[in-house]
PDB file of N, CA and C in Angstrom:
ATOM      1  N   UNK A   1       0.822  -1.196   0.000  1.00  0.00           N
ATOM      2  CA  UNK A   1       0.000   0.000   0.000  1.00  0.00           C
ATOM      3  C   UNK A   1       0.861   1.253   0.000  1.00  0.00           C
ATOM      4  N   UNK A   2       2.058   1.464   0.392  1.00  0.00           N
ATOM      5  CA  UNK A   2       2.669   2.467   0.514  1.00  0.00           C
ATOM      6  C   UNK A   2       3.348   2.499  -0.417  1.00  0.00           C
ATOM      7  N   UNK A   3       3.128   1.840  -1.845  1.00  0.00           N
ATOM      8  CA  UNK A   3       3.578   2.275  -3.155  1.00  0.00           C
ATOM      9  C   UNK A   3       2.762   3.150  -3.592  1.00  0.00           C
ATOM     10  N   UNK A   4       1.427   2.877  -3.420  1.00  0.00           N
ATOM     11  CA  UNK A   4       0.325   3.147  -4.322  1.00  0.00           C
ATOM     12  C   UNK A   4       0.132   4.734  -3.377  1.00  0.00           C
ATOM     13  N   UNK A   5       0.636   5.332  -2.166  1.00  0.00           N
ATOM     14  CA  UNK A   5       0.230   6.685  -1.555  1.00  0.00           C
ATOM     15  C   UNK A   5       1.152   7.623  -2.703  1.00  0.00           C
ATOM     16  N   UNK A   6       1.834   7.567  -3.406  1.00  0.00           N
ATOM     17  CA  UNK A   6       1.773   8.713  -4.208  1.00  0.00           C
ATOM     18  C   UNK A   6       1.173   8.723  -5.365  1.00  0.00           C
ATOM     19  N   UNK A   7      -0.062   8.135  -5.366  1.00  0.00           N
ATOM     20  CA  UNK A   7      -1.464   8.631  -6.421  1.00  0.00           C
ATOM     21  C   UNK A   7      -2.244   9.425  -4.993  1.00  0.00           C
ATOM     22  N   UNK A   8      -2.298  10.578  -6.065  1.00  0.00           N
ATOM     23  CA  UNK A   8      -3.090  11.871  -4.649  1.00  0.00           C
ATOM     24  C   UNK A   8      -4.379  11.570  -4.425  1.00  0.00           C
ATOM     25  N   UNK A   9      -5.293  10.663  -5.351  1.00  0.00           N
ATOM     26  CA  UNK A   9      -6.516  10.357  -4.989  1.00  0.00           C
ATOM     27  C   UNK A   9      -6.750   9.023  -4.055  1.00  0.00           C
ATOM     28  N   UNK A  10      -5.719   8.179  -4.155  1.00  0.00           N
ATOM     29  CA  UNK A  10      -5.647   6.977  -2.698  1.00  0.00           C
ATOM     30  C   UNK A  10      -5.324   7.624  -1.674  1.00  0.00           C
ATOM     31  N   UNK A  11      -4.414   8.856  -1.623  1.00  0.00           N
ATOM     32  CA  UNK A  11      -3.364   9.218  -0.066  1.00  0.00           C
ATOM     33  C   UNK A  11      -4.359   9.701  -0.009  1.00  0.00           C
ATOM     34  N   UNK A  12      -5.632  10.767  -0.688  1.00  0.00           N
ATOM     35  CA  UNK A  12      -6.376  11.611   0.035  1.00  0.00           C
ATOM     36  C   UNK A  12      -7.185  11.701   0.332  1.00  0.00           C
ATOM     37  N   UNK A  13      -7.922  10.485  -0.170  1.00  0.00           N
ATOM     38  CA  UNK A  13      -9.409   9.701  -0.920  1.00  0.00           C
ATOM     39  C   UNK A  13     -10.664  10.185  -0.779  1.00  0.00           C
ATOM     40  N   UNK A  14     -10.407  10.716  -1.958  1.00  0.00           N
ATOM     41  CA  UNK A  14     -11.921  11.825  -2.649  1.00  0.00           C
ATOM     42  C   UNK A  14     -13.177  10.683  -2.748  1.00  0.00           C
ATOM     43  N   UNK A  15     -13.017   9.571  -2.638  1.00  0.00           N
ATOM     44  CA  UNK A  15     -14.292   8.903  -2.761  1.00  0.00           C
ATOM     45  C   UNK A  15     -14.982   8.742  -1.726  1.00  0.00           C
ATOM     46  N   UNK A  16     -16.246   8.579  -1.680  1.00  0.00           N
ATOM     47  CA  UNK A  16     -17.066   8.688  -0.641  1.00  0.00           C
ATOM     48  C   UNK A  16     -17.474   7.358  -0.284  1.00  0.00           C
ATOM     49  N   UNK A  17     -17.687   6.430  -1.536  1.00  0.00           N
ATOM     50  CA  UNK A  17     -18.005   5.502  -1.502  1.00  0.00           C
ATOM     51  C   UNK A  17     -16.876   4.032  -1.154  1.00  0.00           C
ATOM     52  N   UNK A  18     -16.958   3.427  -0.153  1.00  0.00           N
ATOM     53  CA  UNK A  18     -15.765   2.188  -0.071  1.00  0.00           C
ATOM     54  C   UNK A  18     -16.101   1.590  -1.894  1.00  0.00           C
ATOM     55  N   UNK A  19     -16.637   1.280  -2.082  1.00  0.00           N
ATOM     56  CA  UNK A  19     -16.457   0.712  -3.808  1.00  0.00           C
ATOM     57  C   UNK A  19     -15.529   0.973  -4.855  1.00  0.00           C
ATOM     58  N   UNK A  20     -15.759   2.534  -4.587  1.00  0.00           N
ATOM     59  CA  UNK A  20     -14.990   3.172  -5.521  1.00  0.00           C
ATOM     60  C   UNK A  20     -13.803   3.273  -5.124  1.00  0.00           C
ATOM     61  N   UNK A  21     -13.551   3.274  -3.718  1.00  0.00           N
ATOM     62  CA  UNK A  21     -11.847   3.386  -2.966  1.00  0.00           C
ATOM     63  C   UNK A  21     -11.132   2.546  -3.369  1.00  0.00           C
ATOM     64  N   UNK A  22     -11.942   1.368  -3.463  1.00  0.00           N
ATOM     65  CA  UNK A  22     -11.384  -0.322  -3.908  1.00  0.00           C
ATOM     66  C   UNK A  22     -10.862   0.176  -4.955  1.00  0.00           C
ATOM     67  N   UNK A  23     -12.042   0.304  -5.752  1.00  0.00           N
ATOM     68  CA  UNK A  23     -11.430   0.030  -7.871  1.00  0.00           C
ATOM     69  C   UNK A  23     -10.484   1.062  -7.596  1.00  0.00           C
ATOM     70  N   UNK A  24     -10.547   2.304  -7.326  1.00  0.00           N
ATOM     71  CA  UNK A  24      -8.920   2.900  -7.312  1.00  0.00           C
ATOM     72  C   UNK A  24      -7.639   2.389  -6.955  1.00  0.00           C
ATOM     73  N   UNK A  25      -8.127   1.798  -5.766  1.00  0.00           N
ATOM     74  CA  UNK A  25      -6.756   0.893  -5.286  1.00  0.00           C
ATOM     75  C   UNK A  25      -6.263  -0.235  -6.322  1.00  0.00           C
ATOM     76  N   UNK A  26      -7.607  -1.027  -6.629  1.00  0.00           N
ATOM     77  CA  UNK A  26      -7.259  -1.971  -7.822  1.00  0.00           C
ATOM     78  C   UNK A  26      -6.793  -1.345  -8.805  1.00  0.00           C
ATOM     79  N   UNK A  27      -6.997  -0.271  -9.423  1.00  0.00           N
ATOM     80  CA  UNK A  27      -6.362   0.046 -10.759  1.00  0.00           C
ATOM     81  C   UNK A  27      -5.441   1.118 -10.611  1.00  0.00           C
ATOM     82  N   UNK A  28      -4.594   1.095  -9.267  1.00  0.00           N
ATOM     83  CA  UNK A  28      -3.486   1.482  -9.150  1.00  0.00           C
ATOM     84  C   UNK A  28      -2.243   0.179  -8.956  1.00  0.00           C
ATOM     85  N   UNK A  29      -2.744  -0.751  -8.544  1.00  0.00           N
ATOM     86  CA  UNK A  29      -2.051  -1.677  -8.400  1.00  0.00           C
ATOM     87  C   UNK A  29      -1.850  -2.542  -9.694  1.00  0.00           C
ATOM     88  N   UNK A  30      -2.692  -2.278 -10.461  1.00  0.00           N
ATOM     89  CA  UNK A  30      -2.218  -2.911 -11.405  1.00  0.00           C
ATOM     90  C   UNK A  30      -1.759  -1.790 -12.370  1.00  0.00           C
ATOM     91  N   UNK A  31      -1.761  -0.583 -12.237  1.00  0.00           N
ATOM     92  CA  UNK A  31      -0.703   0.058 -13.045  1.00  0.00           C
ATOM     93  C   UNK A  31       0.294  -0.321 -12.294  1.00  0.00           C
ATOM     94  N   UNK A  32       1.027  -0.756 -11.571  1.00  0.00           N
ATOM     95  CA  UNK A  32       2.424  -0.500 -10.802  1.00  0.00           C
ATOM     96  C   UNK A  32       2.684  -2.137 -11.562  1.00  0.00           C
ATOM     97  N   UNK A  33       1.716  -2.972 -11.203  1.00  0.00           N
ATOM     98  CA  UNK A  33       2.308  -4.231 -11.740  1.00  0.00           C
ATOM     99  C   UNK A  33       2.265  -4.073 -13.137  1.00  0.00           C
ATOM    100  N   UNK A  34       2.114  -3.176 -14.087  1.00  0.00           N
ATOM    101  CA  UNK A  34       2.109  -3.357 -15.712  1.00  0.00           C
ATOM    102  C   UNK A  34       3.513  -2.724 -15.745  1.00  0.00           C
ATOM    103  N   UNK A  35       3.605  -1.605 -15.312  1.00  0.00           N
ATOM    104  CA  UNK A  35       4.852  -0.601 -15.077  1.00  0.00           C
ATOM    105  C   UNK A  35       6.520  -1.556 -14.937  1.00  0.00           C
ATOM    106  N   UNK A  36       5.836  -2.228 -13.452  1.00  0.00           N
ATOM    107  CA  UNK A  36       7.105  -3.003 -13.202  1.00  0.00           C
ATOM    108  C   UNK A  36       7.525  -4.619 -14.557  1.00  0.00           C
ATOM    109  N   UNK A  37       6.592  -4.930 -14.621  1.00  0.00           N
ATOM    110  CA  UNK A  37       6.632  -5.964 -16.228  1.00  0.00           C
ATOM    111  C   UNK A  37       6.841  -5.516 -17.325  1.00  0.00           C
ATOM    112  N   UNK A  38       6.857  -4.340 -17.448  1.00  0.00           N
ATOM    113  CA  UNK A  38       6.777  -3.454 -18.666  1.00  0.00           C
ATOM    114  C   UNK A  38       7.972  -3.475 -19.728  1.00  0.00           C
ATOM    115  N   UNK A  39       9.339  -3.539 -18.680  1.00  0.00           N
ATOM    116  CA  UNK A  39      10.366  -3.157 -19.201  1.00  0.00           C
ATOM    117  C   UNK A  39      11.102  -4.388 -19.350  1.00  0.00           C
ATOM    118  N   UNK A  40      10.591  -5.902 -18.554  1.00  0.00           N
ATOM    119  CA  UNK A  40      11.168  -7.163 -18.718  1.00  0.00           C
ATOM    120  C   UNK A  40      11.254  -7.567 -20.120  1.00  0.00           C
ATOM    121  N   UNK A  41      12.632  -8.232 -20.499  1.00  0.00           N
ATOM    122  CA  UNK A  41      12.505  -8.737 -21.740  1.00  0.00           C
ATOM    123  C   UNK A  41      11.267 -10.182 -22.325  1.00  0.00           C
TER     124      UNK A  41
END
């Protein structure tokens, strides 16, 4: 989780709704895991 606090909308979390907190979290985590695979040969 303390990869994903420098997206300003997880550290600060504008959502109101737990649902939506999730899918942010989910589709921050999987940008970090595309990011980190990204550059593997």
């Amino acid at each position: 989780f303390c990869s994903l606090k420098h997206f300003r909308r997880i550290a600060t979390r504008f959502d109101k709704l737990a649902r939506n907190f999730l899918a942010t979290v989910l589709l921050g985590s999987a940008r970090l895991w595309l990011q980190a695979y990204e550059s593997t040969p």
